[in-house]
Protein backbone atom coordinates (compact mmCIF):
# COMPACT_ATOMS: atom_id res chain seq x y z
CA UNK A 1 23.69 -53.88 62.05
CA UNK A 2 19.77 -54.23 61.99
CA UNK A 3 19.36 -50.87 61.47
CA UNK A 4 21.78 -50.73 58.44
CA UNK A 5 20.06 -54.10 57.00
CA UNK A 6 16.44 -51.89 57.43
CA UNK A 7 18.16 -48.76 55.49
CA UNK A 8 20.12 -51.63 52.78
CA UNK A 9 16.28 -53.14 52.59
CA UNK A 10 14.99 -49.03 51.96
CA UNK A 11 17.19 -48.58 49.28
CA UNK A 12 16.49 -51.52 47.30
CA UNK A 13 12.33 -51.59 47.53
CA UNK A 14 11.60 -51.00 44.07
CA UNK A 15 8.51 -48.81 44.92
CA UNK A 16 11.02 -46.01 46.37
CA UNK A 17 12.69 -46.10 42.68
CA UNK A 18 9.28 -45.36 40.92
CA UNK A 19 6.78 -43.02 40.33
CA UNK A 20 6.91 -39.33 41.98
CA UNK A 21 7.58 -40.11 45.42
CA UNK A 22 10.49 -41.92 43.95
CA UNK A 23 14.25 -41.13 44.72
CA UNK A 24 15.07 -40.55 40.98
CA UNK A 25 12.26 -38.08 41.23
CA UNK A 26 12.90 -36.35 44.18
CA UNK A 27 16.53 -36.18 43.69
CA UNK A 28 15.80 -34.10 40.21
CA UNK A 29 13.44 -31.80 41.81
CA UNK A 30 16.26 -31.50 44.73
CA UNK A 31 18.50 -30.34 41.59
CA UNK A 32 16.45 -28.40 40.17
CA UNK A 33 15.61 -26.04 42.97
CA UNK A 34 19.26 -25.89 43.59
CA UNK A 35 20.78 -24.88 40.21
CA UNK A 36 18.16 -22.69 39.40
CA UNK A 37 18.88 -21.00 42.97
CA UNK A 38 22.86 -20.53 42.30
CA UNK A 39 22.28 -19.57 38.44
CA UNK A 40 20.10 -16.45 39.46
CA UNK A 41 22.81 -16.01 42.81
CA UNK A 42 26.22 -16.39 40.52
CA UNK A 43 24.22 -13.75 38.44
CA UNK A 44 23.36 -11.45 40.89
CA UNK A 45 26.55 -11.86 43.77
CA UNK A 46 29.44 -12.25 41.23
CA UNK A 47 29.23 -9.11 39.36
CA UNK A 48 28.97 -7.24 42.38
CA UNK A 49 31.70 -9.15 44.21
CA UNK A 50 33.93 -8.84 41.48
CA UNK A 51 33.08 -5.10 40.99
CA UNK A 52 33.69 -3.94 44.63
CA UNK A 53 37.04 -5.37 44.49
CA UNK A 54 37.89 -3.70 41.21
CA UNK A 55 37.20 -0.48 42.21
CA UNK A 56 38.64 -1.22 45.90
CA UNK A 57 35.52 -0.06 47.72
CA UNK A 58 31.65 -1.63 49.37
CA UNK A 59 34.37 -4.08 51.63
CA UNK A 60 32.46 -2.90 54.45
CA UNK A 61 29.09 -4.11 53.03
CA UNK A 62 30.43 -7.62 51.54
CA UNK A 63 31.93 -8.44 54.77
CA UNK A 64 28.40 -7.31 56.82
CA UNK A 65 25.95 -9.04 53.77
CA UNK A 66 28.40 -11.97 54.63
CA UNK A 67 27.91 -11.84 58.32
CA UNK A 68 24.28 -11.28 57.88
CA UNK A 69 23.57 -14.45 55.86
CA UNK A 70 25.47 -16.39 58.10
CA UNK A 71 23.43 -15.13 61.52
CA UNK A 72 20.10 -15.29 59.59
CA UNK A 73 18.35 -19.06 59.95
CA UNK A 74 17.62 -20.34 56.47
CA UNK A 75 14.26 -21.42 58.43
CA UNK A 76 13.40 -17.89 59.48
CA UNK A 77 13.98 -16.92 55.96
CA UNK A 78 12.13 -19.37 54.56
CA UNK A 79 8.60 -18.44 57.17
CA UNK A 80 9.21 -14.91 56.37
CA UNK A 81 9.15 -15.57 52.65
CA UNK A 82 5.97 -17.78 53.05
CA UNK A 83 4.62 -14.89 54.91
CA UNK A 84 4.97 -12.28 52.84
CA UNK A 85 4.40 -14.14 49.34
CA UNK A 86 1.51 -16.04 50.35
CA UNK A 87 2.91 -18.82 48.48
CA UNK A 88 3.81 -22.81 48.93
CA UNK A 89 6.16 -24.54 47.03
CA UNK A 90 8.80 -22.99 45.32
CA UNK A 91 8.64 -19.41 45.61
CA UNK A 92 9.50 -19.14 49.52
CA UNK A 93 11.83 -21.87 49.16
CA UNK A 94 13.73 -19.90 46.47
CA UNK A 95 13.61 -17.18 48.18
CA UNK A 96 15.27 -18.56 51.67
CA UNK A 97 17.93 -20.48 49.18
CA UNK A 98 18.46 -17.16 47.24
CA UNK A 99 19.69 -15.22 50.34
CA UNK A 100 21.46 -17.95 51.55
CA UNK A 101 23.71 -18.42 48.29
CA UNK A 102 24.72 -14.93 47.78
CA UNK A 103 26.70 -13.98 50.96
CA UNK A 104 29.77 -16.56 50.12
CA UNK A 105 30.03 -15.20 46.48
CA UNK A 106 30.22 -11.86 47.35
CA UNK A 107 32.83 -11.97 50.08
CA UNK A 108 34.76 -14.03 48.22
CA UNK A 109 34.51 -12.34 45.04
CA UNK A 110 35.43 -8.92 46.24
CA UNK A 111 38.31 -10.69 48.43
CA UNK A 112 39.58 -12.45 45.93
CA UNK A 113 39.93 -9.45 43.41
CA UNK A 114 40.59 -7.05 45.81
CA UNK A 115 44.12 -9.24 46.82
CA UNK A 116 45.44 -9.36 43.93
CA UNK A 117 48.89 -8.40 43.83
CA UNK A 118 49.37 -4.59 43.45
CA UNK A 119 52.37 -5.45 41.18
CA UNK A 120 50.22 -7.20 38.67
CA UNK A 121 48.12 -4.10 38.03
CA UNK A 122 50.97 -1.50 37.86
CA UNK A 123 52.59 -3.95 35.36
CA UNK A 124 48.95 -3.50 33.17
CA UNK A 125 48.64 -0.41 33.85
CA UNK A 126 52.43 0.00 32.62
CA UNK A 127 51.36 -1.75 29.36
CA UNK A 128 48.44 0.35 28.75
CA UNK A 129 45.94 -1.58 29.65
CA UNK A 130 42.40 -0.18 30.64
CA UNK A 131 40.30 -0.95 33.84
CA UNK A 132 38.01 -3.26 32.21
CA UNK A 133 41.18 -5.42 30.53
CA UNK A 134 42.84 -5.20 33.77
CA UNK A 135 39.95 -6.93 35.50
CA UNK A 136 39.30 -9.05 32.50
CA UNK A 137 43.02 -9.96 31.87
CA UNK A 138 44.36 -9.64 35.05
CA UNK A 139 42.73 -9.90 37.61
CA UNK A 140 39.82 -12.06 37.46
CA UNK A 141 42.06 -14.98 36.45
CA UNK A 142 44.30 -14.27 39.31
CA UNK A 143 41.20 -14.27 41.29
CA UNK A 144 39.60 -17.01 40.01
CA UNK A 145 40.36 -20.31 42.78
CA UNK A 146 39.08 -17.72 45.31
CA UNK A 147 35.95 -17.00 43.73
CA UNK A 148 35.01 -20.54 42.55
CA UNK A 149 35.40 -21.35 45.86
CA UNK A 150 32.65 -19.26 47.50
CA UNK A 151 30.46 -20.82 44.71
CA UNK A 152 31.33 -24.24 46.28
CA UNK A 153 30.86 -22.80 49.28
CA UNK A 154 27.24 -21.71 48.29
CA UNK A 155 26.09 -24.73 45.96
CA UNK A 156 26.82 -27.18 48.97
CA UNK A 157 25.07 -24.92 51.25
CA UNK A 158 21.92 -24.62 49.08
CA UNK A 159 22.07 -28.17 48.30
CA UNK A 160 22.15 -29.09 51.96
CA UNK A 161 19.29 -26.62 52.82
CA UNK A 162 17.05 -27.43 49.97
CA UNK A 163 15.79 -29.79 52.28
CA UNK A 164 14.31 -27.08 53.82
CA UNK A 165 11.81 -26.71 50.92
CA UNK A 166 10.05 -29.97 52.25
CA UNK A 167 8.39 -27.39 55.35
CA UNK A 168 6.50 -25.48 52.50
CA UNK A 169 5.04 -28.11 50.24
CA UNK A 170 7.96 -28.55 47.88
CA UNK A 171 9.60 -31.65 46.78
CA UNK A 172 12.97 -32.73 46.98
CA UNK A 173 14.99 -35.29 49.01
CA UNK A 174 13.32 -33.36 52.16
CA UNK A 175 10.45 -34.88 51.40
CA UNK A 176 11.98 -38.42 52.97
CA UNK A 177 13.00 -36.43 56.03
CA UNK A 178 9.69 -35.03 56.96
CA UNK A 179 7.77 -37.71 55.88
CA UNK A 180 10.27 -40.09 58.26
CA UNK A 181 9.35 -37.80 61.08
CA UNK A 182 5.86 -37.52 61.04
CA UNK A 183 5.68 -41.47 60.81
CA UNK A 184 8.32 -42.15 63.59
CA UNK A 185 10.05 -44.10 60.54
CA UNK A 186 13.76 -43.40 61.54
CA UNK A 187 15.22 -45.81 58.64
CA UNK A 188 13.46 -43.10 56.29
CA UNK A 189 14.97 -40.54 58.05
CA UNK A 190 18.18 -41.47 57.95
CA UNK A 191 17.73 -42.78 53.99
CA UNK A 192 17.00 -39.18 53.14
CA UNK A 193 19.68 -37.52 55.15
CA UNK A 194 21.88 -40.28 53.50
CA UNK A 195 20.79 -38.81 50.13
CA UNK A 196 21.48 -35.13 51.22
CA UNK A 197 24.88 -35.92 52.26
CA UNK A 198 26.06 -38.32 48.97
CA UNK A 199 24.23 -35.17 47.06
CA UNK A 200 25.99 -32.57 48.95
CA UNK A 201 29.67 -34.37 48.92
CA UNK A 202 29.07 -35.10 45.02
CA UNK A 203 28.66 -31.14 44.07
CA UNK A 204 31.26 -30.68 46.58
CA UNK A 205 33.56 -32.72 44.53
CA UNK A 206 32.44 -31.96 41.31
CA UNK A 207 32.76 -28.62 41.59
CA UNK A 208 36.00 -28.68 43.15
CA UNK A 209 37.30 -30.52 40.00
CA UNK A 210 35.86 -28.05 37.71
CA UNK A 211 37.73 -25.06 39.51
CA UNK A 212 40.52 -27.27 38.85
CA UNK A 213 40.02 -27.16 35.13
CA UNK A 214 39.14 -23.79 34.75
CA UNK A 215 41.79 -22.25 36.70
CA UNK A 216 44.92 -21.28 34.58
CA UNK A 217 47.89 -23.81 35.14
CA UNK A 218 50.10 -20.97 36.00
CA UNK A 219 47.51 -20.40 39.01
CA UNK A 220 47.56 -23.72 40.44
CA UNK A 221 49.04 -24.48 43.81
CA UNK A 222 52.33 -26.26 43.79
CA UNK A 223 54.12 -28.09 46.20
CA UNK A 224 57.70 -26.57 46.64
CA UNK A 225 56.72 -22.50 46.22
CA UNK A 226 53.22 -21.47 46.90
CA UNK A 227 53.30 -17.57 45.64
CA UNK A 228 55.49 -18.74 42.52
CA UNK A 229 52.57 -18.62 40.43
CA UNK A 230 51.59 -14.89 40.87
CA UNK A 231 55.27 -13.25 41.34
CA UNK A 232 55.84 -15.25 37.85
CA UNK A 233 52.33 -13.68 36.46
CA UNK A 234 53.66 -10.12 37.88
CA UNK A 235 57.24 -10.74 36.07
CA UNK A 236 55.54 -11.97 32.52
CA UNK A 237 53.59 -8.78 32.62
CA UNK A 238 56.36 -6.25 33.01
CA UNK A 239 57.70 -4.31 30.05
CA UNK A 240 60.43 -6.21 28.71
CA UNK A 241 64.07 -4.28 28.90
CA UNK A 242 64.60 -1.81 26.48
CA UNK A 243 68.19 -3.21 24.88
CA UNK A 244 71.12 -0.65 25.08
């Protein structure tokens, strides 16, 4: 209980609330890093993802790029990049944050386009629908809860690791972390790792309820049947009976 008095007492010194060592501060630049990281990443792994799976080839190559980024330390990433740019701050922290956000999107971009039910693009196909509106219409909708959810996947990953950036001079809520270390100050330790994890969960559920919104009711899971959704997506798109 002493402990948790010393972090209460952390969090409520007004002097950790100001200036630019202050957790308002640090917090933005955490946020900043991090959406800038998964703006370029969603821009770069989606298209790709999405593409592979259209066309029905590269599964190979998302699976490996996936297993890659996961065996690669964000750390090693992050010295190589501060090697090889000559840089501190941002740029090598990017960089490490970059690699580690595209993997997720990618497998789960091609996998989720790539299942779609065969049915639902013979019934496009059926109503003269072209590649493009297929994957436009069809299935990137259908795809959709998969994909959004190797972008959560990603954005709490990034978020998590940003705290990485600390190691090369940048700010964020690493900064608490490393600073906690190299003063043998475990309540600031543990205050910053606090703020990593509230950060982390919060995208975690934010993002979760925007996949909610965005996904097509039709799409969402249900209780009693759990493929009703796409076998009634595959019936609405079949050519209605000619009449005798």
């Amino acid at each position: 209980m002493h402990f948790l008095s010393q972090v209460a007492h952390w969090f409520t010194t007004s002097a950790h609330w100001h200036g630019t060592d202050g957790i308002p501060h640090r917090v933005l630049e955490h946020v900043e890093i991090s959406v800038l990281v998964m703006a370029v990443a969603v821009v770069v792994a989606l298209p790709i993802g999405v593409v592979m799976g259209h066309v029905g080839r590269g599964g190979l190559l998302a699976v490996n790029v996936s297993n890659i980024g996961r065996a690669v330390p964000s750390f090693a990433v992050l010295i190589v990049a501060l090697q090889v740019t000559h840089h501190i701050g941002a740029v090598p922290a990017f960089i490490a944050l970059f690699f580690l956000a595209v993997p997720p999107m990618v497998t789960n971009a091609y996998t989720g386009v790539r299942e779609v039910d065969p049915e639902l693009r013979e019934a496009s196909t059926a109503m003269g629908m072209t590649g493009a509106q297929t994957l436009l219409r069809v299935e990137l909708p259908v795809a959709l809860p998969l994909i959004m959810a190797g972008v959560r996947t990603s954005a709490v990953n990034v978020v998590a690791t940003a705290t990485l950036a600390a190691i090369v001079a940048f700010g964020g809520l690493g900064r608490y972390i490393l600073e906690g270390i190299a003063n043998r100050d475990n309540v600031e330790v543990f205050s910053g790792a606090l703020l990593v994890a509230v950060l982390s969960l919060g995208t975690e559920l934010g993002l979760a309820l925007v996949q909610r919104w965005i996904t097509p009711n039709g799409l969402k899971p249900r209780d009693s049947v759990k493929n009703e959704p796409i076998a009634g997506a595959a019936d609405a798109l079949r050519p209605a009976p000619t009449p005798p």
